[in-house]
Protein backbone atom coordinates (compact mmCIF):
# COMPACT_ATOMS: atom_id res chain seq x y z
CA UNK A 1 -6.29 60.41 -17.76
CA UNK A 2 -4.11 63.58 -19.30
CA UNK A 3 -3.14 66.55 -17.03
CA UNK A 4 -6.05 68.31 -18.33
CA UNK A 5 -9.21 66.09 -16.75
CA UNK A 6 -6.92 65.53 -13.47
CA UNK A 7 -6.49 69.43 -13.32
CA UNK A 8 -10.35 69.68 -13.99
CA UNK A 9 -11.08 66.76 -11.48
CA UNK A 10 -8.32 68.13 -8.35
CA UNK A 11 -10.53 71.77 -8.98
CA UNK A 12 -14.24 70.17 -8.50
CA UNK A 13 -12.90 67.65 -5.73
CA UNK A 14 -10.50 70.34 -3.77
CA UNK A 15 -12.45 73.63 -2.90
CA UNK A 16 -11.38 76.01 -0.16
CA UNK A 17 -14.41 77.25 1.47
CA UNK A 18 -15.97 77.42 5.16
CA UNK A 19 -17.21 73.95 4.94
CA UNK A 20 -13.88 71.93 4.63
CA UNK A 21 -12.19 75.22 6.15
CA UNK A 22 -13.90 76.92 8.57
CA UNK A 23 -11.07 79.11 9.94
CA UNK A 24 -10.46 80.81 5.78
CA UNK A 25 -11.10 84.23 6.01
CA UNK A 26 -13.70 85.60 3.78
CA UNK A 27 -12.68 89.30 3.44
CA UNK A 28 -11.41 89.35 0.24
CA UNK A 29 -10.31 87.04 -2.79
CA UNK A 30 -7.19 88.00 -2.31
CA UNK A 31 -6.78 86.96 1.31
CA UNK A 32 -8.44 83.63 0.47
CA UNK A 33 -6.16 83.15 -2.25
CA UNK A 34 -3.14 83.13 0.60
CA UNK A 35 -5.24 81.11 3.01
CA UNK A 36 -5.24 79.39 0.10
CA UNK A 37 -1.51 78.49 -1.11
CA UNK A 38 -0.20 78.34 2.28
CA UNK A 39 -2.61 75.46 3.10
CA UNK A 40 -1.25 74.22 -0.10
CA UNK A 41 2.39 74.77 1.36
CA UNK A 42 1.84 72.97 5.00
CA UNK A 43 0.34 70.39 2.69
CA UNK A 44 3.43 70.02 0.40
CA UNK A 45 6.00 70.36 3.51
CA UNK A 46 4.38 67.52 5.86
CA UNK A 47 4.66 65.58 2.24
CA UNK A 48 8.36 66.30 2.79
CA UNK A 49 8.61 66.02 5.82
CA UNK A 50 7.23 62.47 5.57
CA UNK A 51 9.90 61.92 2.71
CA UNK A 52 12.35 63.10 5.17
CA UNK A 53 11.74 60.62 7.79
CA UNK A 54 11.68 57.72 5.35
CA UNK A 55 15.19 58.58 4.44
CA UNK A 56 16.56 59.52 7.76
CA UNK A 57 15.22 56.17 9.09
CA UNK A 58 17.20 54.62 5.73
CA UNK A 59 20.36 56.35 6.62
CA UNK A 60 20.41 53.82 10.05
CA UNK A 61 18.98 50.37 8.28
CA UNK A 62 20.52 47.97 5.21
CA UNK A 63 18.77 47.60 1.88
CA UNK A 64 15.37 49.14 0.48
CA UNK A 65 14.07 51.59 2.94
CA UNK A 66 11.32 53.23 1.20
CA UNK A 67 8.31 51.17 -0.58
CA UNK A 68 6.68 51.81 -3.50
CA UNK A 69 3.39 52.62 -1.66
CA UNK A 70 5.44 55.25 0.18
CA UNK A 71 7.17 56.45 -2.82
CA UNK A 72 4.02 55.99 -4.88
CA UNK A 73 1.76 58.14 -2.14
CA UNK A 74 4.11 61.23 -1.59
CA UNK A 75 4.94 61.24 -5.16
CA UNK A 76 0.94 61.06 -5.96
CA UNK A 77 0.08 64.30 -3.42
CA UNK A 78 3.14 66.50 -4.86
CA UNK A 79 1.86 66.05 -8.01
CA UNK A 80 -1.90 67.02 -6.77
CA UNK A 81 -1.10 69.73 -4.75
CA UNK A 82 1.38 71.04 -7.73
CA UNK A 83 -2.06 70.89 -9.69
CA UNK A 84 -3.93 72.86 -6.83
CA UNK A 85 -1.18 75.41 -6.72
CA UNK A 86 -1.66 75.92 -10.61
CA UNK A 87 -4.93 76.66 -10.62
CA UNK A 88 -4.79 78.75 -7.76
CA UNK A 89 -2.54 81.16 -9.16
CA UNK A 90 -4.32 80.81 -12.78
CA UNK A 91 -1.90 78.15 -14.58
CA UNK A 92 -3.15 76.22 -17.40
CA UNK A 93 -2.55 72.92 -18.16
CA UNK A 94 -1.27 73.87 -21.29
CA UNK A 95 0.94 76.00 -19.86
CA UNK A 96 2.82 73.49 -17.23
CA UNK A 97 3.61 70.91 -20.39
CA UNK A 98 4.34 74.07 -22.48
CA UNK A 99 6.94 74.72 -19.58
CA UNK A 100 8.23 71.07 -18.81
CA UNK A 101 8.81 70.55 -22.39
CA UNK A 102 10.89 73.81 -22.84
CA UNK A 103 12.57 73.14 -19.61
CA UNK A 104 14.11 69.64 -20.90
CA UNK A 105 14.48 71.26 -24.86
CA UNK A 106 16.88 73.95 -23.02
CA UNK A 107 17.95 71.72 -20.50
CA UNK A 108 16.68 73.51 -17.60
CA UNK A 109 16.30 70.54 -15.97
CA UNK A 110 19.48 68.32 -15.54
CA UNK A 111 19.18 64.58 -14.44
């Protein structure tokens, strides 16, 4: 699957609305919109959050303290609720590669 169908696919599957959110506001689009990306946020920070635990908990133990399920399920909702957050605000797909592929030609992006 490209970024393109899993963009498509997180847009049909994720929809804010009064069924699965029942406290959004309806006033406007634009007030939705921030209902909107700060859901997104308190999504993204528990995903932190949970991150942060892992490695707090490593700090006190010996060897491998995360798994790869762990790694493999925070890693798996940044990377959907990045994809939410771009088509909220009206990012292509073509438009994050277009940027992650200029970011490592310029070197935006240091390892």
């Amino acid at each position: 699957m490209d970024i393109r169908k899993l963009m498509e696919l997180v847009a049909v599957s994720w929809k804010f609305g009064k069924k699965n959110y029942p406290r959004i506001p309806v006033e406007s689009t634009e007030v939705r919109t921030e209902f909107a990306l700060k859901h997104i946020h308190l999504h993204m920070s528990f995903e932190v959050g949970e991150l942060a635990k892992i490695l707090e908990a490593g700090d006190h133990a010996s060897g491998l303290f995360i798994s790869i399920e762990q790694g493999r399920h925070i890693a798996r909702n940044f990377i959907l609720n990045g994809l939410k957050l771009a088509e909220i605000l009206g990012v292509t797909h073509e438009e994050i590669v277009a940027e992650l592929l200029t970011g490592y030609l310029e070197n935006k992006y240091k390892t």
